[in-house]
Protein backbone atom coordinates (compact mmCIF):
# COMPACT_ATOMS: atom_id res chain seq x y z
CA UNK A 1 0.00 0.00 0.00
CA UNK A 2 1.75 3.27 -0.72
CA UNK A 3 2.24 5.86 1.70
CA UNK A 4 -0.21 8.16 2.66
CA UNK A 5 0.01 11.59 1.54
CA UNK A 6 -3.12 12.92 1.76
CA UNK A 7 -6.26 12.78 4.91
CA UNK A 8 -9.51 13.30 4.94
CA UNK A 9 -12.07 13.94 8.35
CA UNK A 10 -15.68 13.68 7.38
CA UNK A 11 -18.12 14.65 10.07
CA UNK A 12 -21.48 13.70 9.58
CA UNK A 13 -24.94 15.22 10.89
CA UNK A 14 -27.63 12.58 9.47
CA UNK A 15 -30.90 14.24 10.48
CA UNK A 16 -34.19 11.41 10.60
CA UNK A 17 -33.98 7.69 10.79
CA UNK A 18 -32.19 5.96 7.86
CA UNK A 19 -30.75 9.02 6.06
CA UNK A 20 -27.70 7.77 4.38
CA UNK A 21 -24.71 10.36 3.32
CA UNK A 22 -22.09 9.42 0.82
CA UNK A 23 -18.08 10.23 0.73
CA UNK A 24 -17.02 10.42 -2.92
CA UNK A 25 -13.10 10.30 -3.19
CA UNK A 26 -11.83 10.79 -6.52
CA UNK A 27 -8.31 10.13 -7.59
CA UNK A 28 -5.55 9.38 -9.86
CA UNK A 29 -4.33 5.38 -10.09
CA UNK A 30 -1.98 3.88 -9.35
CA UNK A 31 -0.55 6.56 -7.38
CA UNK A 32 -2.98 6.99 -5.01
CA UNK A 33 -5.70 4.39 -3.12
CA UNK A 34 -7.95 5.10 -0.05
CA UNK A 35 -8.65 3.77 3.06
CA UNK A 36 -11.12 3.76 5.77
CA UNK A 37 -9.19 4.01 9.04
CA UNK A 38 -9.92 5.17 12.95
CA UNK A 39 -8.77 8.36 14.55
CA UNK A 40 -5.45 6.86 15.83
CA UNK A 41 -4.44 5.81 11.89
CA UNK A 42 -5.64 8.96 10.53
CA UNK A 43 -3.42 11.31 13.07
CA UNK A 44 -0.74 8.88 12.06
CA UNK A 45 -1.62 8.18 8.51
CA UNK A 46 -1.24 4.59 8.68
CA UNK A 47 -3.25 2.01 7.88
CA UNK A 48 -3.68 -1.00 9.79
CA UNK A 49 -2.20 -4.06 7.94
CA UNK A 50 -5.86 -6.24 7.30
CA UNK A 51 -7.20 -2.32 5.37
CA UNK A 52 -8.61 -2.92 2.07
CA UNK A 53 -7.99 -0.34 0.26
CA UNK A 54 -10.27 1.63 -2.67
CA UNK A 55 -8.33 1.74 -5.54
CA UNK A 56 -10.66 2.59 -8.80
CA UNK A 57 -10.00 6.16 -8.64
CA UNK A 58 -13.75 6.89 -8.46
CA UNK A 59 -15.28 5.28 -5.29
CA UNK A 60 -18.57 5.74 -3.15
CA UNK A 61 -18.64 5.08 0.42
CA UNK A 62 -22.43 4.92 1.90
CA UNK A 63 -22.06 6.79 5.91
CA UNK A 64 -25.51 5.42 7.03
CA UNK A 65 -25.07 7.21 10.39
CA UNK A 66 -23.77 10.20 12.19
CA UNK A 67 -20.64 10.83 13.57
CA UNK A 68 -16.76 11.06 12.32
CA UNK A 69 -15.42 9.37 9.23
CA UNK A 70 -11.55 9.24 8.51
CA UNK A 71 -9.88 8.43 5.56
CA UNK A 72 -6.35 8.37 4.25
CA UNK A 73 -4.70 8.08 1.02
């Protein structure tokens, strides 16, 4: 997995019962990929070894709930 360069923090206010948001990351390949990670890899950048990262340069991720989303590239 190549080494982040990039983060992203994506806070999310969902407002009634199954409101669904969604985090578009688009990208160049191969250079780049994106993963889903906690607070703790994304104020490292680092991914945990078993992350499967998005790598089609144009990918969707549904938030079905509030709260904080991080991402790293």
């Amino acid at each position: 997995m190549p080494m982040a360069r990039r983060a992203w923090l994506l806070i999310t206010d969902l407002v009634g019962r199954g409101s669904l948001s969604l985090a578009v990351f688009r990208y160049s390949t191969p250079e780049h990929d994106v993963v889903q990670v906690d607070a703790r890899g994304y104020d490292e950048c680092v991914a945990p070894d078993n992350a499967v990262a998005m790598t089609s340069g144009n990918d969707h991720v549904v938030l079905g709930q509030a709260g904080r989303f991080f991402f790293i590239c």
